[in-house]
Protein backbone atom coordinates (compact mmCIF):
# COMPACT_ATOMS: atom_id res chain seq x y z
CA UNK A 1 2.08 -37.51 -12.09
CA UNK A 2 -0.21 -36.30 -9.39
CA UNK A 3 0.75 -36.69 -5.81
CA UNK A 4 -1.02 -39.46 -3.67
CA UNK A 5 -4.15 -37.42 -2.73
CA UNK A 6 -4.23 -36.34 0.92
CA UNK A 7 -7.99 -36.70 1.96
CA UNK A 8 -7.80 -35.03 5.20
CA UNK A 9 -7.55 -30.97 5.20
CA UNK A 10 -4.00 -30.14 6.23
CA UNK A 11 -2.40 -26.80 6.57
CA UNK A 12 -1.34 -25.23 3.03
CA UNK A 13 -2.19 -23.05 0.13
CA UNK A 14 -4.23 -24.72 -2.08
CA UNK A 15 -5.68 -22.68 -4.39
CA UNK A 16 -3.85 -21.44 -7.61
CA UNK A 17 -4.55 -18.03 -8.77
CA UNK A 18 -1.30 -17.07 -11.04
CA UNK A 19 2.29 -18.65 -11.54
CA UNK A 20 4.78 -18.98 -11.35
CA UNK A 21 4.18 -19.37 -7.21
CA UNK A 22 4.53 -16.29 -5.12
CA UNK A 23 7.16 -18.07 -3.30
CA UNK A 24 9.62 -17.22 -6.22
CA UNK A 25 9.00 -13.81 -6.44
CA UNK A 26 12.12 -12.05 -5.50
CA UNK A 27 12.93 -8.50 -4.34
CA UNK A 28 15.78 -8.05 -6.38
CA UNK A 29 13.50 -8.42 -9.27
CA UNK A 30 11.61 -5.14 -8.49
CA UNK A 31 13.81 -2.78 -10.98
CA UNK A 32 12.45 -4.87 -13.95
CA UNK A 33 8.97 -3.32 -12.90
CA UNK A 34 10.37 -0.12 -13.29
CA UNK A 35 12.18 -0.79 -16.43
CA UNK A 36 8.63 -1.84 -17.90
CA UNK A 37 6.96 1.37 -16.24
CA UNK A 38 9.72 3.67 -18.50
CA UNK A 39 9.11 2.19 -21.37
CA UNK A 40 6.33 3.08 -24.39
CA UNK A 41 2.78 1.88 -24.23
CA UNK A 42 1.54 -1.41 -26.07
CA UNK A 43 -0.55 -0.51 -29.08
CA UNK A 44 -3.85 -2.09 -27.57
CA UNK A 45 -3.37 -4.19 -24.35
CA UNK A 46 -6.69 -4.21 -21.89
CA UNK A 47 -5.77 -2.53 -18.25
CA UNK A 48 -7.55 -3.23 -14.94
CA UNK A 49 -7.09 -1.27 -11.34
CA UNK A 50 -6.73 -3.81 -7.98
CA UNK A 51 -7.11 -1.69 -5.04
CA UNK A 52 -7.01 -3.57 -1.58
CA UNK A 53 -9.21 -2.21 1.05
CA UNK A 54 -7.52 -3.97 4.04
CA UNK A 55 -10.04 -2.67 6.77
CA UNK A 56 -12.32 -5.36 8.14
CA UNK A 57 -14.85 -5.42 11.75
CA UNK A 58 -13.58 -9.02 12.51
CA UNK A 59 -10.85 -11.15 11.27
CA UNK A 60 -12.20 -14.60 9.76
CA UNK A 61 -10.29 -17.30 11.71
CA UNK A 62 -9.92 -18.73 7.73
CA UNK A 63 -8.58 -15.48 6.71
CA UNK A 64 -5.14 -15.60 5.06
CA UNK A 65 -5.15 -11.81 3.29
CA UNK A 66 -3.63 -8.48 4.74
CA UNK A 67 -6.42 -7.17 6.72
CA UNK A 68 -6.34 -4.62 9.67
CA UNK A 69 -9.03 -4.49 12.54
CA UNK A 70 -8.23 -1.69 14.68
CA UNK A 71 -7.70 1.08 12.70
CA UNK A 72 -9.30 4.24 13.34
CA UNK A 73 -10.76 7.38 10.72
CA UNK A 74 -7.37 9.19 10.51
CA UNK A 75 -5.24 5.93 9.82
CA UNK A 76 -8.23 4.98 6.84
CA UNK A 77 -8.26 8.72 5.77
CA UNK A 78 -3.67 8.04 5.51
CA UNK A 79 -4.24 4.67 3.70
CA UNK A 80 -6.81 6.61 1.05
CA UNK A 81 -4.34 9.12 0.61
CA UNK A 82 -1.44 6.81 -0.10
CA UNK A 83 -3.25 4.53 -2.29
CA UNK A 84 -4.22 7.60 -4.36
CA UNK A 85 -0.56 8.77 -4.43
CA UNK A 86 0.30 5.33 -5.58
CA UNK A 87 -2.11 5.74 -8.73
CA UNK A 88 -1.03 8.85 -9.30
CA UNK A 89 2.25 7.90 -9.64
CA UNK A 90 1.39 4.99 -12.12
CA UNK A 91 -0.59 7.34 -13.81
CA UNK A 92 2.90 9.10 -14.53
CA UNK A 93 5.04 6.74 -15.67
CA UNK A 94 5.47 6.50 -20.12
CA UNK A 95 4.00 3.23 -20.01
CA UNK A 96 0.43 3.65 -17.76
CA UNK A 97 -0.06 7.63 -18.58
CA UNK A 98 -3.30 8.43 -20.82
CA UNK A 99 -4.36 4.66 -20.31
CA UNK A 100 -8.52 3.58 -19.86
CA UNK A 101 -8.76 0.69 -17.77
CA UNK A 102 -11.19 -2.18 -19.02
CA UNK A 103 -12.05 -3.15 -15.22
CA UNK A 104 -11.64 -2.10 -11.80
CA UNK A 105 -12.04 -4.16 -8.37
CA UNK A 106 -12.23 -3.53 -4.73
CA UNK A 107 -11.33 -6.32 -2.44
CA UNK A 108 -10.07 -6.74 1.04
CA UNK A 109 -10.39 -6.95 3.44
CA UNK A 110 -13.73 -5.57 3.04
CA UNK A 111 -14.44 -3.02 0.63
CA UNK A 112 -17.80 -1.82 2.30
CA UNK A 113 -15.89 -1.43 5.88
CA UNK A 114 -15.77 2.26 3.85
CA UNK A 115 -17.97 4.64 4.77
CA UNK A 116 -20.19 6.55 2.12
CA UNK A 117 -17.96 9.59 2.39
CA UNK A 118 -14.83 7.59 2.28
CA UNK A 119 -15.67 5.87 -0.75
CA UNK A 120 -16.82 8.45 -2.83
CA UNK A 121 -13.50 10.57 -2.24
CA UNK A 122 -11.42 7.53 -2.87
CA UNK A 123 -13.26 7.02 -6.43
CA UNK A 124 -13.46 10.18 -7.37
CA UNK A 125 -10.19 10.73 -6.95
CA UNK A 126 -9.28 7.41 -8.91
CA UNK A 127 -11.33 8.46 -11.77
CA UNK A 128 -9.07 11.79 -12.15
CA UNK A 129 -6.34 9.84 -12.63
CA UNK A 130 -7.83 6.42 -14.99
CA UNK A 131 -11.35 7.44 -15.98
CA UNK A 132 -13.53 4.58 -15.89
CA UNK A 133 -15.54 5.45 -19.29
CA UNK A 134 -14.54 2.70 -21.22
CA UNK A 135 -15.01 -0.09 -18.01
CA UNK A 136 -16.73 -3.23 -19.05
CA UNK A 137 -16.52 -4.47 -15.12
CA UNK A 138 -16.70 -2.50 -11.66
CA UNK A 139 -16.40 -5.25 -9.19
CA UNK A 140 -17.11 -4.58 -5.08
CA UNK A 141 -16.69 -7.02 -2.23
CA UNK A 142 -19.25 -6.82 0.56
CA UNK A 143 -19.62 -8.25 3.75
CA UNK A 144 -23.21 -8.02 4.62
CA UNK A 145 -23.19 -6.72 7.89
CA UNK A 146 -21.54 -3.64 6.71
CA UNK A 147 -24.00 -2.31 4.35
CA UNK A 148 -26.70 -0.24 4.53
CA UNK A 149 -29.23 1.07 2.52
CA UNK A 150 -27.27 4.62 2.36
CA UNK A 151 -24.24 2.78 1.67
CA UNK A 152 -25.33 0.40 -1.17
CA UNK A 153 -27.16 3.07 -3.10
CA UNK A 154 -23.93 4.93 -2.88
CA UNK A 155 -21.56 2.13 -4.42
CA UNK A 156 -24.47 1.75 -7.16
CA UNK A 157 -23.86 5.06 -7.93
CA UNK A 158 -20.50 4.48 -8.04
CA UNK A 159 -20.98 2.71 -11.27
CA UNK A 160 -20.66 -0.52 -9.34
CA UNK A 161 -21.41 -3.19 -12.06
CA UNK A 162 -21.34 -6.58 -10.20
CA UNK A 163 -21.32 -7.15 -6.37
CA UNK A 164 -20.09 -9.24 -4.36
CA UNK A 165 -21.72 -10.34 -1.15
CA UNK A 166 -19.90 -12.51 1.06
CA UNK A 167 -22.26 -15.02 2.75
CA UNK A 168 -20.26 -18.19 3.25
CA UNK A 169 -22.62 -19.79 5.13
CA UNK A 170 -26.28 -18.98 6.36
CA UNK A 171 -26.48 -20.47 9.86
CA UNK A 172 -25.41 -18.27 12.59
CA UNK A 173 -23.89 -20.78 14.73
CA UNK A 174 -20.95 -21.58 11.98
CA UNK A 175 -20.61 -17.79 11.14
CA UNK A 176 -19.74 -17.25 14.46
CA UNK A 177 -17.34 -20.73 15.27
CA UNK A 178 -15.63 -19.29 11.91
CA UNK A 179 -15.30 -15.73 12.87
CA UNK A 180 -17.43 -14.01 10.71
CA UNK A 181 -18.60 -10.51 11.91
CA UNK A 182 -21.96 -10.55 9.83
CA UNK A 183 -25.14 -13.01 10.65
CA UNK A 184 -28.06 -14.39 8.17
CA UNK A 185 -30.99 -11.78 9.07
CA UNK A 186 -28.04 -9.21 7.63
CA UNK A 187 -27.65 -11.43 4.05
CA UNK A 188 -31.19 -10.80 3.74
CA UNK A 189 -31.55 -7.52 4.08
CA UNK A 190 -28.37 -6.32 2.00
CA UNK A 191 -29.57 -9.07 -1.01
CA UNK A 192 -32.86 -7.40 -1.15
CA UNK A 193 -32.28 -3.74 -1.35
CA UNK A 194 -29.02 -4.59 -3.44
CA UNK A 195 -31.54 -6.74 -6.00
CA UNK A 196 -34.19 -3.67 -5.32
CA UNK A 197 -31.78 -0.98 -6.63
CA UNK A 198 -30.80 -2.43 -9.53
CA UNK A 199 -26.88 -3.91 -9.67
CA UNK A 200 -26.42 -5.34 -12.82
CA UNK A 201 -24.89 -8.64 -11.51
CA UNK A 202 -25.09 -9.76 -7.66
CA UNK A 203 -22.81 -12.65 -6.13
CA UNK A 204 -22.71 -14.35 -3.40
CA UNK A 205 -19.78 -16.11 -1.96
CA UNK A 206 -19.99 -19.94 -0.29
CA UNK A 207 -17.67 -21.47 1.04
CA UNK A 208 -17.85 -25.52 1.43
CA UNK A 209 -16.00 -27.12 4.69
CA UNK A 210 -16.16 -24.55 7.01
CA UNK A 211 -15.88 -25.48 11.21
CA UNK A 212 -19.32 -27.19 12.23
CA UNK A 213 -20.02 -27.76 8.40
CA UNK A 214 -22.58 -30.90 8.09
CA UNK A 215 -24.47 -32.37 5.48
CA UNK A 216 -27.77 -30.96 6.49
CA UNK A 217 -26.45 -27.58 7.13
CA UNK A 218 -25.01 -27.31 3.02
CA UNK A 219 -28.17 -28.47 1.99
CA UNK A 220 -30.03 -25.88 3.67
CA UNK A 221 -27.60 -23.12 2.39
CA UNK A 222 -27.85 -24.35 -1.59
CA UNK A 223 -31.43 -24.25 -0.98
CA UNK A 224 -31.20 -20.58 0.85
CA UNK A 225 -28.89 -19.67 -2.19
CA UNK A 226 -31.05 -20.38 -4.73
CA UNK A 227 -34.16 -18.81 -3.34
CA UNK A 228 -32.05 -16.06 -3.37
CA UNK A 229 -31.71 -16.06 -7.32
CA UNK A 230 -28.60 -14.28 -7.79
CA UNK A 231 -27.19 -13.98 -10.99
CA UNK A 232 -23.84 -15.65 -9.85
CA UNK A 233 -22.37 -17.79 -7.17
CA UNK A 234 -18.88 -18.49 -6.17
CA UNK A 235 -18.02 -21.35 -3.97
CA UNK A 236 -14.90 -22.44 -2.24
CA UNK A 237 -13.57 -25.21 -0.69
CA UNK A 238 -12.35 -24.14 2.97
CA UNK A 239 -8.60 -24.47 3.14
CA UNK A 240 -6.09 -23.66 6.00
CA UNK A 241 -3.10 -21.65 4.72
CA UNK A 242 -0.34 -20.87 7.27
CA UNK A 243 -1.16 -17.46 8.36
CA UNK A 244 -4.82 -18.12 9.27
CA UNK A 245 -5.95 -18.20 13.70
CA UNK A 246 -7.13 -21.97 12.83
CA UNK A 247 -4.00 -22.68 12.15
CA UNK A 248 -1.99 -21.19 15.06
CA UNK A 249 -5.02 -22.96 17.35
CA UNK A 250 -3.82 -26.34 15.51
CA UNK A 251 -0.28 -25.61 16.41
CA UNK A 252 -1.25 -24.67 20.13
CA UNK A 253 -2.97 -28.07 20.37
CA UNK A 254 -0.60 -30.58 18.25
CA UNK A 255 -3.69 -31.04 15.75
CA UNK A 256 -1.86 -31.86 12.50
CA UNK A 257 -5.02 -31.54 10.83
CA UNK A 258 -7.86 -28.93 10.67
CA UNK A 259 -11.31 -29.19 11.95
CA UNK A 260 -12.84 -28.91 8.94
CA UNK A 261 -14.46 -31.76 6.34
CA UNK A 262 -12.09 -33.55 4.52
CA UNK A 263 -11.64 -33.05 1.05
CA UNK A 264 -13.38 -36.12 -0.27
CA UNK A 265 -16.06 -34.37 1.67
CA UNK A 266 -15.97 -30.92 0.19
CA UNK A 267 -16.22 -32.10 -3.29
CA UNK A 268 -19.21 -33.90 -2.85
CA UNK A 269 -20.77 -30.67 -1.10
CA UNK A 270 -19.43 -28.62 -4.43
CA UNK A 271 -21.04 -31.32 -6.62
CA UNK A 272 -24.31 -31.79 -4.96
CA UNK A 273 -24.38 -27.61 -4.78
CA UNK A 274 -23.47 -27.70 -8.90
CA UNK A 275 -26.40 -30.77 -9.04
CA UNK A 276 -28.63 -28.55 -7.41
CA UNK A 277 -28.25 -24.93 -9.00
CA UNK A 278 -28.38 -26.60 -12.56
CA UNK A 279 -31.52 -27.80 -11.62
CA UNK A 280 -32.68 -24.93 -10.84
CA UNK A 281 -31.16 -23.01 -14.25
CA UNK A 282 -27.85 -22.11 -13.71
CA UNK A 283 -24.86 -23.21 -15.51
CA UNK A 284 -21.77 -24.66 -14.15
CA UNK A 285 -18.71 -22.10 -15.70
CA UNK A 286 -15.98 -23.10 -13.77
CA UNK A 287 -14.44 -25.13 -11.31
CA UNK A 288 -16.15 -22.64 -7.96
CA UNK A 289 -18.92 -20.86 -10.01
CA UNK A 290 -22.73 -21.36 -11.67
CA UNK A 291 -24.07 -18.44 -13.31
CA UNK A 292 -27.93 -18.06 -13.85
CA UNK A 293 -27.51 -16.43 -17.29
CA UNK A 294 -23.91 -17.32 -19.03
CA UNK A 295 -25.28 -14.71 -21.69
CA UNK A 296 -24.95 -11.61 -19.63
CA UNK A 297 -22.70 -12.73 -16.98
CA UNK A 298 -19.40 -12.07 -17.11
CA UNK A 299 -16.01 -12.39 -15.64
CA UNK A 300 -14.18 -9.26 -16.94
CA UNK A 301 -11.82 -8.93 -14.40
CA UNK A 302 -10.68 -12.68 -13.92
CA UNK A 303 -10.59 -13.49 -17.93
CA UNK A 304 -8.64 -10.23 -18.78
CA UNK A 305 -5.72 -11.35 -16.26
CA UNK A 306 -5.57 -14.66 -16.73
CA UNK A 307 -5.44 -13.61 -20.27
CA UNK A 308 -2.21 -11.47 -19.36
CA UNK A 309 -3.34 -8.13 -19.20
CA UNK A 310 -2.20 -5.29 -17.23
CA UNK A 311 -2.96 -4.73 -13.71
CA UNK A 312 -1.80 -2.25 -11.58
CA UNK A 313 -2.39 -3.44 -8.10
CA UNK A 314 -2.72 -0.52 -5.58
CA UNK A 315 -2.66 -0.83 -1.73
CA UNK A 316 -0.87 -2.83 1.09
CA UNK A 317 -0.05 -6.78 -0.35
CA UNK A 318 -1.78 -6.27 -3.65
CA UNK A 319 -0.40 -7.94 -6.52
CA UNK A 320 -0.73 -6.50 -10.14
CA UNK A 321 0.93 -7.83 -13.81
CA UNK A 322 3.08 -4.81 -15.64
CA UNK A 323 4.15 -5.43 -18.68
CA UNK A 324 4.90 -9.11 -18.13
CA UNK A 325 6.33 -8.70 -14.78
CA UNK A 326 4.58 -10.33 -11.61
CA UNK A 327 4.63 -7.32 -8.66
CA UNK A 328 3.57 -7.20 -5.52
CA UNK A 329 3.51 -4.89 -2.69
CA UNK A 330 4.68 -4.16 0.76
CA UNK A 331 2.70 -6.37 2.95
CA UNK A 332 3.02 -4.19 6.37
CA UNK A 333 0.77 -1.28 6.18
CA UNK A 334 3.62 0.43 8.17
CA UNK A 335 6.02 0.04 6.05
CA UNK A 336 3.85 0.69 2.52
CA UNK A 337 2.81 3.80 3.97
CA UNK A 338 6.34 5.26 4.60
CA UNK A 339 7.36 4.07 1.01
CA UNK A 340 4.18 6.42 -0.50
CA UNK A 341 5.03 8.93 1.65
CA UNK A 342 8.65 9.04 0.23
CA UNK A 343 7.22 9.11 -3.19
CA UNK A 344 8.24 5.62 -4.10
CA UNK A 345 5.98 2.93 -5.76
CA UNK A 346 5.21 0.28 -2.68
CA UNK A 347 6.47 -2.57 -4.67
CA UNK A 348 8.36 -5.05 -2.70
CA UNK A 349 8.96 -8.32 -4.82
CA UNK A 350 8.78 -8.72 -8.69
CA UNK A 351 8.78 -11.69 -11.16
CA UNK A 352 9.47 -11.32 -14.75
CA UNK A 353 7.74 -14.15 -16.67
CA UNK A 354 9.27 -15.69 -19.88
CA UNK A 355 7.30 -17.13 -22.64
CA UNK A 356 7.04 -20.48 -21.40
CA UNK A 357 5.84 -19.73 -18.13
CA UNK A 358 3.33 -17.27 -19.69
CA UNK A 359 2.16 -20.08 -21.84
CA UNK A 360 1.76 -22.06 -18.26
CA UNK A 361 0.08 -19.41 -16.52
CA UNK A 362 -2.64 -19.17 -18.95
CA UNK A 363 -2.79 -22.79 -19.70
CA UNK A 364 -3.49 -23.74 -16.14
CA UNK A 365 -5.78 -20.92 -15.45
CA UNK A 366 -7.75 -21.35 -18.32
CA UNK A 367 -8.34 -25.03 -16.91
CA UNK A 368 -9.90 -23.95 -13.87
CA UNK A 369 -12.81 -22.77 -16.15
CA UNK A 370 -12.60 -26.15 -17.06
CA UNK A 371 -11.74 -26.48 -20.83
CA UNK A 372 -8.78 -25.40 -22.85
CA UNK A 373 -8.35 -24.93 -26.51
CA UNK A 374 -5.54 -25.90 -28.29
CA UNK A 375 -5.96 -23.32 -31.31
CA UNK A 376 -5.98 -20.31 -28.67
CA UNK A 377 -1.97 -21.88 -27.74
CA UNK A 378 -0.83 -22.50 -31.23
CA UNK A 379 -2.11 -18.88 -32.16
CA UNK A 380 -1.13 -16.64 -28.95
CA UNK A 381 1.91 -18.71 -28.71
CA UNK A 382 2.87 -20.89 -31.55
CA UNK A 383 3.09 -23.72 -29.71
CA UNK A 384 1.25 -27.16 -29.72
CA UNK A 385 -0.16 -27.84 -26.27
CA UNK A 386 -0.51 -30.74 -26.91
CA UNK A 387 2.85 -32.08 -27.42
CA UNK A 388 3.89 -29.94 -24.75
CA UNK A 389 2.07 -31.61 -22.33
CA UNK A 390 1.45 -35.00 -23.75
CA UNK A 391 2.75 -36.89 -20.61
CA UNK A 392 -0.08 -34.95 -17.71
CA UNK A 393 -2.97 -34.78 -20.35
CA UNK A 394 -2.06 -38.55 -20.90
CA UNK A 395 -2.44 -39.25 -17.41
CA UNK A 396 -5.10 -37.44 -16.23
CA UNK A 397 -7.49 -38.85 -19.48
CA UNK A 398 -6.84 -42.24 -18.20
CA UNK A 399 -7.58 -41.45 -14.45
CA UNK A 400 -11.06 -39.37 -15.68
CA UNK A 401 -9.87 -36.09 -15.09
CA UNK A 402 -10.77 -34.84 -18.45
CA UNK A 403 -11.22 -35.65 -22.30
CA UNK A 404 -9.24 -34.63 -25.07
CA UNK A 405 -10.72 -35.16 -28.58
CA UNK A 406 -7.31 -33.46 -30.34
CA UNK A 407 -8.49 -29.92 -30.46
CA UNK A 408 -10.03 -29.07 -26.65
CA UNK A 409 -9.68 -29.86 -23.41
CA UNK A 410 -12.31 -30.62 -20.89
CA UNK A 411 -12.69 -30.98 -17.33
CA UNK A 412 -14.88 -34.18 -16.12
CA UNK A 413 -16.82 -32.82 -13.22
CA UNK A 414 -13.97 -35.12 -10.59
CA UNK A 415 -11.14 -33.07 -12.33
CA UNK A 416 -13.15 -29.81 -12.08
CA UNK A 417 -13.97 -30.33 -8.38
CA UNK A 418 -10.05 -30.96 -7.38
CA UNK A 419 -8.59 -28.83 -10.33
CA UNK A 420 -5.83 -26.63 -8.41
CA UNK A 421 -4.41 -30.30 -7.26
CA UNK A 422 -4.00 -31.58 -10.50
CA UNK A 423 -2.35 -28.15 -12.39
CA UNK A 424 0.44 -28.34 -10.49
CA UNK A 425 1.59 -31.13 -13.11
CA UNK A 426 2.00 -28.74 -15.95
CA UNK A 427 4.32 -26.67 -13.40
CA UNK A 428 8.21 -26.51 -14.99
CA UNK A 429 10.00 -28.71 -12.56
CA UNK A 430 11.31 -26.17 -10.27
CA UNK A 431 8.58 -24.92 -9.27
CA UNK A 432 6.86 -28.13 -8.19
CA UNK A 433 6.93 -29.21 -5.01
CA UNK A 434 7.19 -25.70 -3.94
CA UNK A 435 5.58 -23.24 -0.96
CA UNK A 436 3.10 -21.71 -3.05
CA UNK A 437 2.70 -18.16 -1.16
């Protein structure tokens, strides 16, 4: 059953975005990626493109991703090349070769840290290698500061179909204790052109809990949000994984907690925000996001990979899913760089997931949208759910987590607002308990 809630926000991963955990993801398991890569195509399996811009003007004191700060043009023009050499040499292989992708996203790092020249060579040269035609989703991370009008109208024409602007907060003051580069009068100039030229879907990114947070601070940023109108917002609850500056601060002071609202805390601040943007017309769609119109918002790129499709994940640290194999790449720019060069696919640990821990990878993600039905499982996987996990579903009706009427699972709004805590109990039993990342 669920582990005695810790209320206070300590160091660790929290959030679950595949399984098994990253922490069992082996080096030694790399050849089965190649194995996949030299084999025939599937008959009809959807494709998407991950390519990590790790370039960013300031390092987030929350940050826990591969991100550089002091790079200069020649070292961005290098990493361009190689991540083009590293599609190029997916594009090769029996298994990728003549392949459409159904979505591609940028993230970082920060995306827009690009300049307009930079990213129209680097997509150009993507498309020559996996035309984007057939895309239903062309997703692009922002940080506000870094756009400009030039810029924007150049990742528009891009074929940019839903951006992503990451706010966080609104007030200056807590963008700069948290070590954000961007401030508000910058959100509000990006939003409007952005809205002005026409992107088909604009987020914004919140995040609840961060340094300085207070109740009347949150309330002023759901109401900022909302004047705002975007078509989608995504919003986080500030952890403190291991590799972040808050966390080497806490070790330098003997802190064994962070300075940050406790989690209690942060839930509220996610419910009241839900409360509040459902007023206002939006619909809650899972456990971090309201969408203004569920109709013509969509989530290509996260319900294509939780649904197991192919990604290949280009660039320093990215992850991608081949053929049923969890990869991931070198995570020292250094040393993925010299890899490229040598013509060698970056990929530095590899997972090969069986059946049952497929089932549990889509199981528990599909949760985190906050309902689960048991006809998808017994089709996909000819298994009963249900029996599977009659013990945790048990449980976690009787504590109010969610409601199971024999055919569906839901997600009460408490089990929706701590969700990654609670998955962990359909983990198999080694990998409970574990480092997550």
């Amino acid at each position: 059953m669920p582990s005695t809630d810790t209320e206070q926000t300590e160091v660790g991963n929290y959030f679950i975005s595949n399984y098994p955990p990253y922490s069992f993801w082996e080096p030694d398991k790399v050849p089965l990626a190649h194995d996949v890569l030299a084999s025939a195509p599937p008959a009809d399996y959807p494709l998407g493109i991950y390519f990590h811009i790790p370039f960013c003007r300031k390092r987030c004191h929350f940050c826990y991703f591969r991100v550089y700060t002091d790079k200069n043009a020649a070292e961005i023009r290098a990493y361009i090349d190689a991540g083009i050499r590293e599609i190029e040499m997916y594009g090769s292989t029996p298994y990728l070769k003549g392949r459409r992708p159904k979505f591609i996203y940028f993230g970082g790092g920060t995306p827009s840290y690009l300049s307009v020249a930079q990213l129209k060579d680097l997509t150009d040269r993507m498309k020559d290698v996996f035309p984007w035609d057939d895309a239903e989703e062309v997703a692009f991370e922002c940080e506000p500061g870094t756009l400009t009008e030039k810029k924007l109208d150049q990742i528009r024409s891009l074929g940019v179909t839903r951006l992503s602007l990451g706010v966080e907060n609104f007030d200056d003051n807590i963008l700069e204790l948290n070590g954000r580069a961007h401030r508000s009068a910058e959100i509000g100039r990006s939003y409007e052109h952005a809205r002005a030229i026409g992107f088909p879907q604009i987020n914004i990114d919140l995040i609840a809990g961060m340094i300085d947070e207070t109740d009347e601070n949150w309330q002023r940023c759901i109401d900022k949000a909302i004047k705002l109108e975007p078509d989608c917002v995504t919003i986080y609850q500030m952890e403190i994984p291991y590799n972040t500056s808050i966390y080497k601060e806490m070790q330098k002071s003997g802190k064994v907690s962070a300075p940050v609202a406790d989690w209690p805390t942060k839930r509220r601040w996610v419910s009241e925000a839900f409360d509040a943007f459902v007023s206002a017309g939006y619909t809650v769609t899972s456990a971090y996001t309201v969408v203004k119109n569920p109709e013509t918002t969509k989530f290509v790129y996260r319900d294509a990979l939780w649904g197991g499709a192919d990604m290949i994940g280009a660039g320093v640290a990215s992850f991608g899913h081949i053929g049923g194999v969890h990869v991931q790449n070198e995570h020292d720019i250094g040393a993925y760089l010299n890899r490229v060069t040598d013509s060698e696919l970056p990929v530095y640990r590899a997972y090969a997931i069986d059946d049952e821990e497929s089932l549990i990878r889509e199981f528990i993600l599909q949760l985190k949208i906050g309902r689960a039905d048991m006809a998808y499982f017994r089709d996909k996987f000819e298994t009963d759910v249900a029996d599977l996990f009659s013990k945790p579903i048990e449980y976690l009706q009787n504590e109010g987590f969610l409601r199971f009427d024999g055919s569906q699972i839901v997600l009460s709004r408490d089990g929706l607002l701590q969700v990654d805590r609670l998955l962990h109990e359909f983990f198999l039993k080694g990998h409970q308990n574990a480092r997550y990342a």
